[in-house]
Protein backbone atom coordinates (compact mmCIF):
# COMPACT_ATOMS: atom_id res chain seq x y z
CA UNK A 1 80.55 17.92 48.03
CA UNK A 2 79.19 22.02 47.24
CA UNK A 3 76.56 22.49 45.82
CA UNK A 4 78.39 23.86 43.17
CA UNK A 5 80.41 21.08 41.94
CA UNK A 6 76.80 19.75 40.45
CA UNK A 7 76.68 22.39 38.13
CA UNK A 8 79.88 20.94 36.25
CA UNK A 9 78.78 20.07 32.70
CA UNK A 10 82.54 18.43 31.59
CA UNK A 11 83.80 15.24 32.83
CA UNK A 12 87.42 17.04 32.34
CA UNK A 13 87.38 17.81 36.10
CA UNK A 14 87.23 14.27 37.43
CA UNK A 15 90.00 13.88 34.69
CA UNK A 16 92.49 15.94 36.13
CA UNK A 17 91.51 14.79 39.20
CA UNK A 18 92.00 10.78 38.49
CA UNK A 19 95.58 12.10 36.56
CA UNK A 20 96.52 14.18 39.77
CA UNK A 21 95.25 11.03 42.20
CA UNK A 22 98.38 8.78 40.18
CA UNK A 23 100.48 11.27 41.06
CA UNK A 24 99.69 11.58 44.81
CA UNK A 25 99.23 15.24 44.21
CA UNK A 26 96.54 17.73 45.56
CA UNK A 27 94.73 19.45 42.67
CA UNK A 28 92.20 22.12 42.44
CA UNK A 29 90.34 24.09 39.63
CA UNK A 30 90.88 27.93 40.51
CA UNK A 31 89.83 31.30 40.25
CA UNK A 32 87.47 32.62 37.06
CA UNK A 33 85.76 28.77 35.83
CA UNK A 34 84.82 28.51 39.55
CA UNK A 35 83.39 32.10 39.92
CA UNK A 36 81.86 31.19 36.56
CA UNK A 37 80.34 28.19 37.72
CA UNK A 38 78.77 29.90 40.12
CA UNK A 39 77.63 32.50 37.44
CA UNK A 40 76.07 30.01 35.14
CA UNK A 41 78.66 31.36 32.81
CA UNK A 42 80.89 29.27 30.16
CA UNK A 43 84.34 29.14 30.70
CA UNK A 44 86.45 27.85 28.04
CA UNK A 45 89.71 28.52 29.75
CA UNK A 46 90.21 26.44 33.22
CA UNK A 47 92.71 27.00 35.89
CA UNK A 48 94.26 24.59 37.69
CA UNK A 49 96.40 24.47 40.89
CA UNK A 50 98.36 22.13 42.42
CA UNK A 51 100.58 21.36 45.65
CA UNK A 52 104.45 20.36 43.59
CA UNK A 53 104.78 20.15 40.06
CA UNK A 54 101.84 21.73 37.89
CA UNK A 55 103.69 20.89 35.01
CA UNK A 56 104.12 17.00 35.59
CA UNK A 57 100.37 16.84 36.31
CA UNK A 58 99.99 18.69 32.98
CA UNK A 59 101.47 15.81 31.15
CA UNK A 60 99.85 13.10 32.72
CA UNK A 61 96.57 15.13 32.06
CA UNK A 62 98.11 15.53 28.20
CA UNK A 63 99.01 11.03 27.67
CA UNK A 64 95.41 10.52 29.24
CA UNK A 65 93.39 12.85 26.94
CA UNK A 66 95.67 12.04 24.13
CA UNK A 67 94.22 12.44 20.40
CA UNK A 68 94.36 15.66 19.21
CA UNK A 69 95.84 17.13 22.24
CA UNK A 70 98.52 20.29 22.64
CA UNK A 71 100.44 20.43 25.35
CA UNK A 72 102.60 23.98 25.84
CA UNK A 73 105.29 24.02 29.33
CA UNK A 74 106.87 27.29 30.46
CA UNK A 75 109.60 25.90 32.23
CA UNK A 76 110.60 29.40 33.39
CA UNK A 77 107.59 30.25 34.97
CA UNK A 78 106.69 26.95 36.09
CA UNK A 79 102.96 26.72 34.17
CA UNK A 80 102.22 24.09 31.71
CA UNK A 81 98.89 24.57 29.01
CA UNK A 82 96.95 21.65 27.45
CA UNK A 83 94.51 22.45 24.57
CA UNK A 84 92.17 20.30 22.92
CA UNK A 85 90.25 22.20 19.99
CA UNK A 86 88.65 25.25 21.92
CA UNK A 87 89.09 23.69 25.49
CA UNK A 88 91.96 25.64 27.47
CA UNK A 89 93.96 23.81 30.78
CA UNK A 90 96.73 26.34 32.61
CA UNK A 91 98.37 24.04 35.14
CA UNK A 92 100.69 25.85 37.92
CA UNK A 93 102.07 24.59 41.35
CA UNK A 94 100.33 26.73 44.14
CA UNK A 95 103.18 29.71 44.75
CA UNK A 96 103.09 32.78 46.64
CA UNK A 97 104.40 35.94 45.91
CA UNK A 98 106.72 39.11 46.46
CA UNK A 99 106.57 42.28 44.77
CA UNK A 100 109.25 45.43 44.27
CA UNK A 101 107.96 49.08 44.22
CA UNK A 102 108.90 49.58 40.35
CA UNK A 103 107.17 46.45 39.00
CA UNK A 104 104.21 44.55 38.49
CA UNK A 105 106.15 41.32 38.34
CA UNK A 106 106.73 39.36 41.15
CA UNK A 107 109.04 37.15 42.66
CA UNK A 108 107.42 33.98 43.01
CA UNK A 109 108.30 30.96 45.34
CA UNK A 110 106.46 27.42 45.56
CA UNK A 111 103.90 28.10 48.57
CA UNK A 112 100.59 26.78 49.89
CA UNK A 113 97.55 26.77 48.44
CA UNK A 114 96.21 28.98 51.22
CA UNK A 115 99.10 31.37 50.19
CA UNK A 116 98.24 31.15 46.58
CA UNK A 117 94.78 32.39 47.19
CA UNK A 118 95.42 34.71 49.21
CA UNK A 119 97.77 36.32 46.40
CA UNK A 120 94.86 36.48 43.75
CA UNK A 121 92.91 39.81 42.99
CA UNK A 122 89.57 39.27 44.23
CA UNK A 123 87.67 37.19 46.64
CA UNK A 124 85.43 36.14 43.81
CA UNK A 125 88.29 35.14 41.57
CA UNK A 126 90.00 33.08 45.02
CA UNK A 127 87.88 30.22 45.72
CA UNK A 128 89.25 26.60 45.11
CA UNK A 129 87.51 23.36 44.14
CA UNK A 130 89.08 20.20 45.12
CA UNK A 131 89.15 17.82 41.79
CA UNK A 132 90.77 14.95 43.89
CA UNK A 133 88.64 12.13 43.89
CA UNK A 134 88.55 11.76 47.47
CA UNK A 135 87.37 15.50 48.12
CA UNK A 136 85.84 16.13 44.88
CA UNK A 137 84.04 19.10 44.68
CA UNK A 138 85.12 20.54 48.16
CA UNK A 139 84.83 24.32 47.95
CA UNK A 140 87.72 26.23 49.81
CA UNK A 141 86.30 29.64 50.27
CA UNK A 142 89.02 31.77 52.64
CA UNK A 143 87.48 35.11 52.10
CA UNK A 144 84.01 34.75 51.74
CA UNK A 145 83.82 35.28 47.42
CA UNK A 146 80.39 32.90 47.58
CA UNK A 147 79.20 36.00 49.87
CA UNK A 148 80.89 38.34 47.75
CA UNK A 149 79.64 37.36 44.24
CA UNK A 150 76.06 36.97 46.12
CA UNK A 151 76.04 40.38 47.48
CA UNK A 152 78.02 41.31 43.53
CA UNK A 153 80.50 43.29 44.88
CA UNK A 154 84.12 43.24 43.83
CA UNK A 155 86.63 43.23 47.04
CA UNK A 156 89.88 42.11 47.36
CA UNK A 157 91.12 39.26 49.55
CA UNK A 158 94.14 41.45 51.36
CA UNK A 159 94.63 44.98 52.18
CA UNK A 160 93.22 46.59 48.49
CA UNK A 161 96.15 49.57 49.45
CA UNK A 162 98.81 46.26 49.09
CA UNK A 163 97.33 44.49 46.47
CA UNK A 164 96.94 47.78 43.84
CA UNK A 165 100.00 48.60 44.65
CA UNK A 166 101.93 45.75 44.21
CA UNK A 167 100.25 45.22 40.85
CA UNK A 168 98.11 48.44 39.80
CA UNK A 169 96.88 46.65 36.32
CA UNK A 170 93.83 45.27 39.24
CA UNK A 171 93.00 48.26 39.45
CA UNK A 172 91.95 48.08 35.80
CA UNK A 173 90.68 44.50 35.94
CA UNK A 174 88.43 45.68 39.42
CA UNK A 175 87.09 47.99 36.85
CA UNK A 176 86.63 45.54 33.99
CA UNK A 177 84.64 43.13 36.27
CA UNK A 178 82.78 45.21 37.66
CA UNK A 179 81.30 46.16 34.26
CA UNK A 180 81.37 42.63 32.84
CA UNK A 181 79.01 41.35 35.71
CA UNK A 182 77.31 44.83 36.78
CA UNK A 183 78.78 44.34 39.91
CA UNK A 184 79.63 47.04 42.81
CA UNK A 185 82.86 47.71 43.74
CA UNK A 186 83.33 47.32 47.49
CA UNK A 187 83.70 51.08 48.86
CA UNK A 188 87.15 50.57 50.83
CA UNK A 189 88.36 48.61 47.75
CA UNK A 190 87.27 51.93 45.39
CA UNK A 191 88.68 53.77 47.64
CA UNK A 192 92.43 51.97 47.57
CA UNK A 193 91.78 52.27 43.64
CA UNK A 194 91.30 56.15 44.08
CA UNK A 195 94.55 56.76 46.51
CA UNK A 196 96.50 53.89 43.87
CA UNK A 197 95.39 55.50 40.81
CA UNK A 198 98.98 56.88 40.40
CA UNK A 199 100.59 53.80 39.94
CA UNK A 200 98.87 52.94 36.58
CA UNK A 201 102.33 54.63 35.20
CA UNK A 202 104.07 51.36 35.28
CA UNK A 203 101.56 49.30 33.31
CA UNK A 204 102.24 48.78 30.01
CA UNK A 205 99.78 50.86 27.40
CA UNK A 206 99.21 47.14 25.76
CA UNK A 207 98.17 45.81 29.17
CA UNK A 208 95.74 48.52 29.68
CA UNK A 209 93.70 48.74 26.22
CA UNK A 210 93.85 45.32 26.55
CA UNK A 211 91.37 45.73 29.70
CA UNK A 212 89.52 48.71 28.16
CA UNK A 213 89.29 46.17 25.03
CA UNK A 214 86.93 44.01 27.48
CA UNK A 215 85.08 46.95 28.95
CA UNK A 216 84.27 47.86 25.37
CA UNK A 217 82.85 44.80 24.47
CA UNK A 218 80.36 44.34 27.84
CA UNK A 219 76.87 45.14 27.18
CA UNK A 220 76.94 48.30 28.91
CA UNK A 221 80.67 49.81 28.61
CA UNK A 222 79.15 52.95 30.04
CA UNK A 223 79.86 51.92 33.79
CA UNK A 224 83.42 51.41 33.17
CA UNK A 225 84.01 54.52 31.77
CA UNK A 226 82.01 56.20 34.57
CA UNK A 227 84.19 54.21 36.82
CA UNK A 228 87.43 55.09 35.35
CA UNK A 229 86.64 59.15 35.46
CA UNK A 230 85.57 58.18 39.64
CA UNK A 231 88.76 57.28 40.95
CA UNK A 232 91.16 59.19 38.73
CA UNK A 233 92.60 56.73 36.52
CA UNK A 234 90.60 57.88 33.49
CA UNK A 235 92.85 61.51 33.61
CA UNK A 236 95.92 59.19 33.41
CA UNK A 237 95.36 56.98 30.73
CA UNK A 238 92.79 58.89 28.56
CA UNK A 239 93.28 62.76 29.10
CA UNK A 240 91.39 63.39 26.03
CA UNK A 241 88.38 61.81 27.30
CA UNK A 242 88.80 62.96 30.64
CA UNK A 243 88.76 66.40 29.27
CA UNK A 244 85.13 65.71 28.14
CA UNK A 245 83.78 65.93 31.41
CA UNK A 246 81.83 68.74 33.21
CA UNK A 247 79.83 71.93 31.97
CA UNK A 248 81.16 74.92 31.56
CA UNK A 249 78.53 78.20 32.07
CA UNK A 250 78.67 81.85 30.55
CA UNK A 251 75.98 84.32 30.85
CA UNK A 252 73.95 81.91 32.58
CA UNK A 253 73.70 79.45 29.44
CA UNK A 254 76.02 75.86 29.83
CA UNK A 255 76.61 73.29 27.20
CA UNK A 256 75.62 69.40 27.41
CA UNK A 257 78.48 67.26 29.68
CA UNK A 258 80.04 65.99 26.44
CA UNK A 259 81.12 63.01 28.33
CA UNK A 260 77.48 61.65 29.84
CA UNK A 261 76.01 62.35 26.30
CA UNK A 262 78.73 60.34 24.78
CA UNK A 263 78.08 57.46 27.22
CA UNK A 264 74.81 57.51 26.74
CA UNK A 265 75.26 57.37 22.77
CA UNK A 266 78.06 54.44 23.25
CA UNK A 267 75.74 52.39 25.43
CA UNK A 268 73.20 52.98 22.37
CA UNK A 269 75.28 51.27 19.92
CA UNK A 270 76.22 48.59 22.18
CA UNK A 271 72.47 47.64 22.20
CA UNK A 272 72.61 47.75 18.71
CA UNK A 273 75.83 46.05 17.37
CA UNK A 274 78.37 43.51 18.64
CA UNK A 275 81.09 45.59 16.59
CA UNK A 276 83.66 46.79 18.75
CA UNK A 277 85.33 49.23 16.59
CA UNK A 278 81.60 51.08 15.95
CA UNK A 279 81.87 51.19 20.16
CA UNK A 280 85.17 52.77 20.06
CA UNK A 281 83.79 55.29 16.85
CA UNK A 282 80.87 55.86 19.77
CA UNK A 283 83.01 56.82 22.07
CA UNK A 284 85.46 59.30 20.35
CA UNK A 285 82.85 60.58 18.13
CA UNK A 286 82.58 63.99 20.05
CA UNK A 287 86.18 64.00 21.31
CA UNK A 288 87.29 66.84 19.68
CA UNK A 289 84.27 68.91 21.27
CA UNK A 290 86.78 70.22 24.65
CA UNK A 291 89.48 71.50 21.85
CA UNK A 292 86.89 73.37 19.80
CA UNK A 293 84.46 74.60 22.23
CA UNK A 294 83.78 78.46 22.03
CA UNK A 295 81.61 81.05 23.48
CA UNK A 296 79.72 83.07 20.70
CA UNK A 297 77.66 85.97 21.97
CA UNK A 298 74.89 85.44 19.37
CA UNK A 299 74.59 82.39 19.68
CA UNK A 300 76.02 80.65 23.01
CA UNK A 301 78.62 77.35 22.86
CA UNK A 302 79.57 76.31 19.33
CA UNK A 303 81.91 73.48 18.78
CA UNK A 304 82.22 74.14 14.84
CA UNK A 305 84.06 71.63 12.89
CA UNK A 306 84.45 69.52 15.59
CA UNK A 307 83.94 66.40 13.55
CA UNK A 308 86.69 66.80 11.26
CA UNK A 309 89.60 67.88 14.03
CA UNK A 310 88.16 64.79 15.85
CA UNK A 311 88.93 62.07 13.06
CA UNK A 312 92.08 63.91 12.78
CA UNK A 313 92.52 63.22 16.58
CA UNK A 314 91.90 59.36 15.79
CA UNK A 315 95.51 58.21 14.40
CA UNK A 316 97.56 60.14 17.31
CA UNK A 317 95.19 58.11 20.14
CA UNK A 318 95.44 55.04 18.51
CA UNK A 319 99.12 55.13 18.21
CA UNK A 320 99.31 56.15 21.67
CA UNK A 321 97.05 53.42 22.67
CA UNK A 322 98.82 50.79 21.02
CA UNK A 323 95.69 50.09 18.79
CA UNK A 324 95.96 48.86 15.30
CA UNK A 325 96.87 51.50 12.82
CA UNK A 326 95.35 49.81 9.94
CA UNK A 327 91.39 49.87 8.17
CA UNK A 328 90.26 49.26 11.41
CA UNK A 329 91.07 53.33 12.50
CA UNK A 330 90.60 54.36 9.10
CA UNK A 331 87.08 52.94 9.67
CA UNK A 332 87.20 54.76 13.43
CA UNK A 333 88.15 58.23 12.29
CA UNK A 334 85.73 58.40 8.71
CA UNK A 335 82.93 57.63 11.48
CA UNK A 336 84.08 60.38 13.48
CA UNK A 337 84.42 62.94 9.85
CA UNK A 338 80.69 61.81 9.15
CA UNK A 339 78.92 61.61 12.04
CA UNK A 340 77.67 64.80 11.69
CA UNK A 341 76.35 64.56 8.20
CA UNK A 342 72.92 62.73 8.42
CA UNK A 343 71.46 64.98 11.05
CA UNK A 344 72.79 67.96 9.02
CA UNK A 345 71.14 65.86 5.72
CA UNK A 346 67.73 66.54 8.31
CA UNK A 347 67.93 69.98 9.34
CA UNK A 348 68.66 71.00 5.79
CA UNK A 349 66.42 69.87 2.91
CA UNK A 350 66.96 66.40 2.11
CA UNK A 351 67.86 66.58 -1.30
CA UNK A 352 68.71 63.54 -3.46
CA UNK A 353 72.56 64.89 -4.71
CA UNK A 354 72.99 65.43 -0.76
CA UNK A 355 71.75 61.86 -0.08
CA UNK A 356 74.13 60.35 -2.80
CA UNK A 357 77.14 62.13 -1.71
CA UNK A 358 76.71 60.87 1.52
CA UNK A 359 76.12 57.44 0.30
CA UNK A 360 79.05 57.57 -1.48
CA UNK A 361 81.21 59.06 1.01
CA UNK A 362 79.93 56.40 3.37
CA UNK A 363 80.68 53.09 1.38
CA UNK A 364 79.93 49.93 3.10
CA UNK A 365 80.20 51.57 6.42
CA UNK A 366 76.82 53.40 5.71
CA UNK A 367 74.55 51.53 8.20
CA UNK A 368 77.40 51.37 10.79
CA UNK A 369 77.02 55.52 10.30
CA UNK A 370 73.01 55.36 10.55
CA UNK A 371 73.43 53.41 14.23
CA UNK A 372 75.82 56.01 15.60
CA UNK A 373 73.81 58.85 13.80
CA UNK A 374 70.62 57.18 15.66
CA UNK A 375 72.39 56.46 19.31
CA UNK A 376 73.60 60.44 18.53
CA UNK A 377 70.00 61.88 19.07
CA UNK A 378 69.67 62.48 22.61
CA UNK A 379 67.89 65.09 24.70
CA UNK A 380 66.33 65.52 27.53
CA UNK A 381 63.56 67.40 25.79
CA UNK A 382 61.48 64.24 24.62
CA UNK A 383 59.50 66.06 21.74
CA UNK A 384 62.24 67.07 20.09
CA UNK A 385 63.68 63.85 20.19
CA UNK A 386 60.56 62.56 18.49
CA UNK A 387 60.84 65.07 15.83
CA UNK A 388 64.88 64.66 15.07
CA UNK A 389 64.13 60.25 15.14
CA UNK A 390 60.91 61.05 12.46
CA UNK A 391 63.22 62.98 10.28
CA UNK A 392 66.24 60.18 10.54
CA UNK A 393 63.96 57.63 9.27
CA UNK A 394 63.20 60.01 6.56
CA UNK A 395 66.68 60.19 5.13
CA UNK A 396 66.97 56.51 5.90
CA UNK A 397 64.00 56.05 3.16
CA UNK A 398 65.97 57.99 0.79
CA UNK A 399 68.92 56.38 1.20
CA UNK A 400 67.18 53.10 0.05
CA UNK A 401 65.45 54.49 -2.60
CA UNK A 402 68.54 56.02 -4.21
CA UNK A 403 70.63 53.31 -3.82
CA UNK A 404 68.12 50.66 -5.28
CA UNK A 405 67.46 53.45 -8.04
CA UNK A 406 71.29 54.59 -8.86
CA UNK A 407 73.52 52.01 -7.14
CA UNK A 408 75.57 54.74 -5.90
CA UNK A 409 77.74 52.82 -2.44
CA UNK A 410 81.32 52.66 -3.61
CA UNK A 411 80.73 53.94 -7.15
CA UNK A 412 83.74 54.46 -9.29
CA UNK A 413 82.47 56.72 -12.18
CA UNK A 414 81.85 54.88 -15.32
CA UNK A 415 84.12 56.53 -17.49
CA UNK A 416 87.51 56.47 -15.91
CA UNK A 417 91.22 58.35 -16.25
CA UNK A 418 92.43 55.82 -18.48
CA UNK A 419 89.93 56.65 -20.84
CA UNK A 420 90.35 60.67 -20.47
CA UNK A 421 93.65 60.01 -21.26
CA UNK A 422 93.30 57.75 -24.51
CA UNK A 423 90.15 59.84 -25.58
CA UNK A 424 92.27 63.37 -25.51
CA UNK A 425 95.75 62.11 -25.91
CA UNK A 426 96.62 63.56 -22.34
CA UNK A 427 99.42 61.76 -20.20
CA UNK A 428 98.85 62.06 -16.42
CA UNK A 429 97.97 65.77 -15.20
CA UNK A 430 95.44 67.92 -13.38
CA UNK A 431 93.50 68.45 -16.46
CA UNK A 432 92.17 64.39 -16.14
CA UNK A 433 91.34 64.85 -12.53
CA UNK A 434 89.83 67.89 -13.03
CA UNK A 435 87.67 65.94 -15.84
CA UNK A 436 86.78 62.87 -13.83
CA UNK A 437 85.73 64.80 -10.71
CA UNK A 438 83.25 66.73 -12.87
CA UNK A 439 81.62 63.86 -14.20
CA UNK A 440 81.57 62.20 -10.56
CA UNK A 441 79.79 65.47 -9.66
CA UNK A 442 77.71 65.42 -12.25
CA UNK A 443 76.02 61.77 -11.46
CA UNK A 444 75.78 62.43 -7.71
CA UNK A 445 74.00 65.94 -8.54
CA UNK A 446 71.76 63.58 -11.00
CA UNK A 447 72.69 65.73 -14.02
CA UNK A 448 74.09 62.84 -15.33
CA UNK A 449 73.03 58.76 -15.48
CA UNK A 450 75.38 56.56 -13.71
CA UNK A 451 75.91 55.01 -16.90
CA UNK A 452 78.67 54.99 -19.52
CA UNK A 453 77.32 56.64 -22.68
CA UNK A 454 76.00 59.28 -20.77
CA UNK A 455 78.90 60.28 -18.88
CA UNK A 456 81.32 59.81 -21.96
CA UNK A 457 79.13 62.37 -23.36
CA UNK A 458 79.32 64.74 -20.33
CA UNK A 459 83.31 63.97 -20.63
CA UNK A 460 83.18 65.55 -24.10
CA UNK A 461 80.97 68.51 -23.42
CA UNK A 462 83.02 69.51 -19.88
CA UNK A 463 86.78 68.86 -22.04
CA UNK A 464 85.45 70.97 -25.08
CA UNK A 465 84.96 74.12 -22.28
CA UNK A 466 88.31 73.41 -22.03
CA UNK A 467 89.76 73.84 -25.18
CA UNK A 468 90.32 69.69 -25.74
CA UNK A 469 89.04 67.95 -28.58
CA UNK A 470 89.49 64.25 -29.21
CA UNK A 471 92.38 62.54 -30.83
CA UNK A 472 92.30 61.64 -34.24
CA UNK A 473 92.48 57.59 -33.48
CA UNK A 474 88.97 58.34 -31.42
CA UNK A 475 87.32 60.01 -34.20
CA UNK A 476 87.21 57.06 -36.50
């Protein structure tokens, strides 16, 4: 037996193995629980291969687990799933595979299990461990992915040229595993990626964001991204991003590379929060930056209003990228619009009508603002660093105080356009916005108390500048 089988925590490997034994069948767990084993790493979802039928062992696994058991066969691709509460089985005979130029989806025969191995996309994800009971825990180990994940490098099992090009989404996944486990990937394998890169064309967009999805959610999504501008691919699937890259010099004065900074700021929330949508507000908080970059002679490289044609930018990427177009980019692009606003809230005077607006403005999604506004102050000049994080904290204060004081997050203005209406006998118009805006004004400037006596009165004083008096009925 390996030395790794004595890390298995879950009896449901002899399990299989006794239901594949009354078969007379050869069975072996496969690919990402056994690299995970060796990680120390849970796996919920378990692979298993076998020589013949993977669905028939399936569903003698399924009869002997029984209670509260799913069982799920894909006749047409030969695979067979059984799921008990959060515990995932895939069952598939051992098959090898053929590939044509224009697709990623192969024709696949019944093989060996050498053959199906030797088919999968890294050595780390192609080891086998014999469930049998007569072999249990045998490791079969053709290309050397026990070396491999001790040496952490990613590498693939055939020529990397063949395997990216047969199915380029590896590519991607060489990518996502290398940032998942801070792993290396193998230099003639990076290579292959850089001279494949072109082939990412026939991947489907939902295919790809799904693997950028994962990168996202690692603890350092930084090396991804760093790893998708390397060989290329990051120009083919995000050109707007791409476009971030490099410094540009006039008169002897360059900007910041917009697309380290914003790396640097992404890997900054990640520390921070598990929320991936805050991640992807990280990462396309500065994206409009290459669109609005000018030279000024005064005063060098401005990138003026960059905030606002970013969050504008937000709906077209997501919509390219297949990403929900729901509150989930809504959220995305108002943390683009803001980001600016609590550093500007600094270098201005931080006054308390500024403070509520932004409160306001912000909702719920205020803190989620604060930890990109935070992760946003970088510099290589340390003292000023020091001063912009001493002045953040400073706004932060007021932001508590004011809310505790005036209860101003998500504050619908205590008289409202129903009552405008009744109060002057108006129907519907301009004159009732016009009305209700001023009094909202009026409460975040603190003119006014953000209660309802005191901002009917304001309503009366602001309509009577406009020539409206209340209706009889109100008067009596």
């Amino acid at each position: 037996m390996h030395h790794i089988a004595e890390r298995i925590t879950t009896d449901i490997y002899r399990k299989v193995g006794l239901a594949a034994d009354s078969l007379n069948r050869e069975c072996y767990a496969v690919g990402g629980c056994v690299r995970d084993l060796f990680l120390q790493r849970p796996s919920k979802d378990i692979d298993f291969v076998t020589v013949g039928s993977g669905i028939e062992v399936a569903r003698e696994v399924a009869s002997r687990i029984g209670k509260g058991v799913h069982l799920s066969v894909f006749r047409t691709y030969g695979t067979a799933q059984v799921r008990r509460g959060d515990l995932e089985l895939e069952f598939v005979g051992a098959r090898r595979e053929s590939y044509s130029r224009d697709s990623r989806n192969p024709i696949v025969e019944d093989g060996t299990l050498e053959e199906d191995l030797s088919r999968r996309d890294f050595t780390i994800n192609a080891m086998a461990l014999c469930v049998n009971a007569s072999r249990y825990g045998t490791l079969i180990d053709l290309f050397g992915g026990e070396d491999d994940l001790a040496r952490r490098i990613i590498r693939t099992p055939l020529d990397p040229d063949i395997t990216f090009s047969d199915d380029p989404l590896r590519m991607m996944r060489a990518i996502r595993f290398a940032t998942q486990l801070d792993f290396t990937i193998y230099e003639p394998t990076f290579e292959a990626i850089k001279r494949n890169a072109g082939r990412i064309t026939i991947i489907t967009r939902e295919r790809i964001m799904d693997e950028l999805m994962k990168i996202m959610k690692s603890s350092r999504p930084s090396i991804g991204w760093k790893l998708l501008a390397q060989t290329g691919l990051l120009k083919l699937i995000f050109p707007e991003l791409d476009a971030m890259r490099g410094v540009e010099t006039v008169k002897g004065r360059g900007h910041k590379d917009n697309f380290f900074h914003t790396l640097e700021v992404l890997d900054k929330v990640a520390e921070n929060s598990d929320n991936v949508w805050l991640r992807w507000a990280a990462l396309l908080h500065d994206i409009a930056k290459p669109v609005t970059k000018r030279w000024d002679d005064n005063i060098g490289w401005t990138f003026h209003n960059h905030n606002f044609v970013g969050s504008k930018m937000v709906p077209r990427l997501f919509r390219k990228m297949k990403f929900p177009l729901n509150e989930k980019m809504k959220y995305v692009a108002k943390l683009v619009e803001l980001h600016m606003r609590p550093i500007a809230l600094v270098e201005d005077e931080v006054t308390d009508s500024a403070v509520r607006r932004l409160i306001n403005d912000a909702g719920d999604d205020i803190e989620d603002l604060m930890t990109l506004c935070k992760a946003d102050i970088t510099s290589k000049n340390a003292e000023k660093v020091k001063r912009h994080l001493a002045n953040f904290e400073h706004v932060r204060q007021k932001m508590v105080e004011l809310e505790e004081r005036d209860h101003i997050r998500n504050y619908q203005p205590p008289v409202d356009g129903q009552e405008i209406m009744e109060t002057f006998g108006l129907s519907p118009c301009a004159t009732v916005g016009t009305i209700k805006q001023a009094i909202k004004n009026a409460i975040l400037d603190g003119e006014v108390a953000n209660e309802h006596d005191a901002a009917y009165a304001y309503m009366l004083s602001i309509a009577a500048t406009l020539g409206l008096m209340p209706v009889a009925s109100n008067q009596e």
